[in-house]
N, C-alpha and C. Protein backbone atom coordinates (compact mmCIF):
# COMPACT_ATOMS: atom_id res chain seq x y z
N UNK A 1 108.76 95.82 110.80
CA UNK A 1 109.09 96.01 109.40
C UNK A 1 110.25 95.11 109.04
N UNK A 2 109.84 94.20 107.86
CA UNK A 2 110.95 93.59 107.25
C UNK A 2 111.50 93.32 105.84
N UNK A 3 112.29 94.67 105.60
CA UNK A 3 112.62 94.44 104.33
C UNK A 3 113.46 93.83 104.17
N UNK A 4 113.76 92.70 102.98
CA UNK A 4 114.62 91.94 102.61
C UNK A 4 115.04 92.49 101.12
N UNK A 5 116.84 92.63 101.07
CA UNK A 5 117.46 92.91 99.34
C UNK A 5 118.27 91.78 99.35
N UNK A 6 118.52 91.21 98.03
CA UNK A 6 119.20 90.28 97.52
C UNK A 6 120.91 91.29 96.93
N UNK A 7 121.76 90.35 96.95
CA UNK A 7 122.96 91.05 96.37
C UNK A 7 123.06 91.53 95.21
N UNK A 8 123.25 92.56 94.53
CA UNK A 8 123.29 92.97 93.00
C UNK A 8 123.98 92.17 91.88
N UNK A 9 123.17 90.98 91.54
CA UNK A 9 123.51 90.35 90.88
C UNK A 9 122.89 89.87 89.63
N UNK A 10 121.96 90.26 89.56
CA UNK A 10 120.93 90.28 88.14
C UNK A 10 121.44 91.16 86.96
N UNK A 11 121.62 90.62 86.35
CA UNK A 11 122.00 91.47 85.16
C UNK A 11 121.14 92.10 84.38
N UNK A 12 120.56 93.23 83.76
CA UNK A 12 119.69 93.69 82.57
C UNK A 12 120.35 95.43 82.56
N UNK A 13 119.73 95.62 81.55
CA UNK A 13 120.16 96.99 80.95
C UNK A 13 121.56 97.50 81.08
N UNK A 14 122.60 96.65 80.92
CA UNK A 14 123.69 97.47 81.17
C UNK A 14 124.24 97.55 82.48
N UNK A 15 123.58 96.49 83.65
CA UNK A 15 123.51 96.86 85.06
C UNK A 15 123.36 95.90 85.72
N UNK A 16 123.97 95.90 87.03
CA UNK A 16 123.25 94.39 88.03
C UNK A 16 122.50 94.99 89.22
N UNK A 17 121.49 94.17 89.52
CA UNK A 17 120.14 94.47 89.96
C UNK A 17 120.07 93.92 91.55
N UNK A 18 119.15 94.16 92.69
CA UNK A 18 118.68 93.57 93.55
C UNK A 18 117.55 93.54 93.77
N UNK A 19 117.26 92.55 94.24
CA UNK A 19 115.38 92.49 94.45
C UNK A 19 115.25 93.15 96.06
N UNK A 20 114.67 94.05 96.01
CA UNK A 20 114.28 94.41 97.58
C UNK A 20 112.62 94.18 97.54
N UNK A 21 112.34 93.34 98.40
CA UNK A 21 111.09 92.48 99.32
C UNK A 21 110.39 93.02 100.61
N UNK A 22 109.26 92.35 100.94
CA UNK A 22 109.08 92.93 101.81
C UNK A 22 108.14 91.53 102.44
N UNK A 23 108.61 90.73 103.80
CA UNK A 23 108.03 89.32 103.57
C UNK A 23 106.56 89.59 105.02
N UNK A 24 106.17 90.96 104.97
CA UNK A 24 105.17 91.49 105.54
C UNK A 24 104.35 91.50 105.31
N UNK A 25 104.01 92.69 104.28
CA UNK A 25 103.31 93.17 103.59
C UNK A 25 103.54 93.83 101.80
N UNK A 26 102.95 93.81 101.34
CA UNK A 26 102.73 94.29 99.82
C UNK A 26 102.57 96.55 100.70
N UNK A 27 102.23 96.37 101.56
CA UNK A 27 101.92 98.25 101.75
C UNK A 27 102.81 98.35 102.36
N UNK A 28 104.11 97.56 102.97
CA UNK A 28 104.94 98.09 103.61
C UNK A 28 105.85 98.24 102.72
N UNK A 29 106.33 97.09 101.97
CA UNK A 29 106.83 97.29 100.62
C UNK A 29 106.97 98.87 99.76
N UNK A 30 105.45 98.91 99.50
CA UNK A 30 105.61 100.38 98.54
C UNK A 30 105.76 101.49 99.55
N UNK A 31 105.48 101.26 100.48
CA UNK A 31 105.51 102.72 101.72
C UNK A 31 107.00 102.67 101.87
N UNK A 32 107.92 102.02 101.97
CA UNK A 32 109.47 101.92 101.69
C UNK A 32 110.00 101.94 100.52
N UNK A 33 109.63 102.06 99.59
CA UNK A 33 109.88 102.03 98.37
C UNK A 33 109.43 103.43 97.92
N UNK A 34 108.47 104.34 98.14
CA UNK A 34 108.01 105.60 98.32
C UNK A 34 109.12 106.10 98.76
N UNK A 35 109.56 105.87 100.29
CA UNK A 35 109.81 107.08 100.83
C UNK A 35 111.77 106.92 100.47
N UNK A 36 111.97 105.85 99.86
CA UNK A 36 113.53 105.86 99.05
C UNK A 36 113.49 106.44 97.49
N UNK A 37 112.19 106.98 97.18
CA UNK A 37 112.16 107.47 95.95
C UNK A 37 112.47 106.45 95.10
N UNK A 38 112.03 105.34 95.36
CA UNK A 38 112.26 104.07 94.10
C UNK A 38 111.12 104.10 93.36
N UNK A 39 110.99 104.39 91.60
CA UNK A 39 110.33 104.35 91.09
C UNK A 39 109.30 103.14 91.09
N UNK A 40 107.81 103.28 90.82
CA UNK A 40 107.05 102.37 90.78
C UNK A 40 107.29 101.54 89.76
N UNK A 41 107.78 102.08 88.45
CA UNK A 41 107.79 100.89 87.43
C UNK A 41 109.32 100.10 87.70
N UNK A 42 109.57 100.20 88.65
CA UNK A 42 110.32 99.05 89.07
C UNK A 42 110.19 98.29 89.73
N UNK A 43 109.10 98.30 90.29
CA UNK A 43 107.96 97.29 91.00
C UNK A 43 107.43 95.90 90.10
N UNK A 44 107.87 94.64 90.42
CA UNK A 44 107.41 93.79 89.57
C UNK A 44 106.75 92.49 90.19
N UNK A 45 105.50 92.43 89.73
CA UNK A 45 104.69 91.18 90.49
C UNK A 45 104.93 91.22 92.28
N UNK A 46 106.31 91.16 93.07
CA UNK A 46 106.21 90.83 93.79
C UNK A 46 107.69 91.58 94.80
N UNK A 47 108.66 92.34 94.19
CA UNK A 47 109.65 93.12 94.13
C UNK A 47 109.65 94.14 93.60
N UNK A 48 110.46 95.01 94.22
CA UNK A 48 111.05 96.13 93.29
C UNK A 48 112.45 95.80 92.97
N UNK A 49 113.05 96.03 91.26
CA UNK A 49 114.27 96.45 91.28
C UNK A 49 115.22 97.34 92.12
N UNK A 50 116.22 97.24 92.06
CA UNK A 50 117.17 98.44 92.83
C UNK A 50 118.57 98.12 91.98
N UNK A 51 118.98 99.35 91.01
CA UNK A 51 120.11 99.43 90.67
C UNK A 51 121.63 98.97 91.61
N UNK A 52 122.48 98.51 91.48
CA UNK A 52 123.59 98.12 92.10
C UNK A 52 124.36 99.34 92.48
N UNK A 53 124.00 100.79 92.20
CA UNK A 53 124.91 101.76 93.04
C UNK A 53 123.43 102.25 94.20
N UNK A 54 122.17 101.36 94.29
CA UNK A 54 121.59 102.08 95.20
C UNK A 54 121.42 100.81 96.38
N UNK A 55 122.01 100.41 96.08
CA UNK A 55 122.15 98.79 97.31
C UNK A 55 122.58 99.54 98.60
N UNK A 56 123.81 100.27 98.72
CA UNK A 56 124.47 100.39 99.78
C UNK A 56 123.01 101.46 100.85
N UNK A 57 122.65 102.49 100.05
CA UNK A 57 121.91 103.30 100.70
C UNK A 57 120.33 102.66 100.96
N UNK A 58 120.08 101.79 100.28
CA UNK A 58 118.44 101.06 100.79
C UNK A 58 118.69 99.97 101.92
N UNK A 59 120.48 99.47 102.19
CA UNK A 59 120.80 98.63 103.02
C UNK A 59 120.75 99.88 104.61
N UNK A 60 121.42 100.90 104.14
CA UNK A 60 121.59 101.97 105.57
C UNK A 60 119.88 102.67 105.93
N UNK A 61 119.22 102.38 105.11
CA UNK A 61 118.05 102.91 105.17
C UNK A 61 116.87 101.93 106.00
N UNK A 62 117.66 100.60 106.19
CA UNK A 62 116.79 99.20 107.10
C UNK A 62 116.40 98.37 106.61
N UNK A 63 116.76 98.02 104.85
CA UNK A 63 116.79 96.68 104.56
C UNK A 63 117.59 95.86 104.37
N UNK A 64 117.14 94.35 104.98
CA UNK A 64 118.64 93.01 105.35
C UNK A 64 118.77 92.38 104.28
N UNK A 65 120.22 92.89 104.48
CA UNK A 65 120.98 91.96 103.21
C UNK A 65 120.64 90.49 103.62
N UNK A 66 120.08 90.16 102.63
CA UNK A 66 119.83 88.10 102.27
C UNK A 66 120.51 88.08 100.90
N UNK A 67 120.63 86.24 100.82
CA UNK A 67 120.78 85.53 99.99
C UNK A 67 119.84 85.87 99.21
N UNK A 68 119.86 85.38 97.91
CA UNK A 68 118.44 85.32 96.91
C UNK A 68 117.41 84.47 97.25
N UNK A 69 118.14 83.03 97.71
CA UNK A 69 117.85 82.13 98.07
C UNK A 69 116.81 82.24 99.21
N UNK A 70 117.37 82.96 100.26
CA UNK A 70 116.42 83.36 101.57
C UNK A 70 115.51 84.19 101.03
N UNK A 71 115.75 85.31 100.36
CA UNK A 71 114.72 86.16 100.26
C UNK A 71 114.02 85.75 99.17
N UNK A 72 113.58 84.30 98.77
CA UNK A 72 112.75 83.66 98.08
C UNK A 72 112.26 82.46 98.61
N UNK A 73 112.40 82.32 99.73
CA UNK A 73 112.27 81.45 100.81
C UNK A 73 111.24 82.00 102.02
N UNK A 74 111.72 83.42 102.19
CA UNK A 74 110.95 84.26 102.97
C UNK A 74 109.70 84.65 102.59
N UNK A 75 109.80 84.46 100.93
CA UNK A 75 108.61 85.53 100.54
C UNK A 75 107.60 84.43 100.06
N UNK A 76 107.79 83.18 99.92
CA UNK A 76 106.82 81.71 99.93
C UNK A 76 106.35 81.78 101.32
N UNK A 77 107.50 81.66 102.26
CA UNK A 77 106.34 81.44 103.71
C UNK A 77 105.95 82.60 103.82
N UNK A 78 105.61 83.50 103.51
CA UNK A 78 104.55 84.83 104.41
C UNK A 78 103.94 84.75 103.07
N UNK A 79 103.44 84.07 102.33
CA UNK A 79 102.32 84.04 101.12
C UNK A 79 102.35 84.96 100.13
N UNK A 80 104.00 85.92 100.09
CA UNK A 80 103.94 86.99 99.16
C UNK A 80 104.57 86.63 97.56
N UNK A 81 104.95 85.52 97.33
CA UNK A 81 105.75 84.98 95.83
C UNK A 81 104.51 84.98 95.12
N UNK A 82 104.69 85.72 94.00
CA UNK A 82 103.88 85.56 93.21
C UNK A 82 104.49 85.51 91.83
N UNK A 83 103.77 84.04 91.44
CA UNK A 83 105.24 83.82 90.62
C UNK A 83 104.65 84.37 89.08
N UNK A 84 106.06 83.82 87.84
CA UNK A 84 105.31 84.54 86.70
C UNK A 84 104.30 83.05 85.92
N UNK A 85 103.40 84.11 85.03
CA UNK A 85 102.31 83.39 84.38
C UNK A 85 103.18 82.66 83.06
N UNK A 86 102.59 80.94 82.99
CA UNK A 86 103.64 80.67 81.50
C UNK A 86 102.98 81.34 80.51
């Protein structure tokens, strides 16, 4: 299992964000994302969001802190980027 989160640095709603990945699988992804109670509609194309006060506990829970950079690097080579439509 390899989950990858980016640092909370996205900004929207009032909030800064991390992308947590998964450069495995798409079912390991939501099966970790399930069992942290991360809502599905924060699931997008190819990530889930994660609020910046839930970083620390999805990091103690077994996913590696990366760069953005890496964990968009990671998720091209294992064929999981799916990017957006223009």
């Amino acid at each position: 299992m390899t989950l990858l989160i980016d640092p909370p640095v996205w900004p929207a709603r009032g909030r800064s964000w991390s992308h947590l990945v998964s450069d495995v699988s798409f079912e390991e992804l939501h099966e970790f994302a399930r069992r942290m109670g991360v809502p599905e509609r924060g699931f997008h194309r190819d990530h889930y969001d994660i609020p910046e006060e839930r970083y620390d506990e999805i990091v103690a829970a077994g996913a590696h802190p990366v760069t953005s950079r890496e964990l968009v690097a990671r998720l091209v080579a294992a064929g999981l980027r799916r990017r957006k439509h223009p």
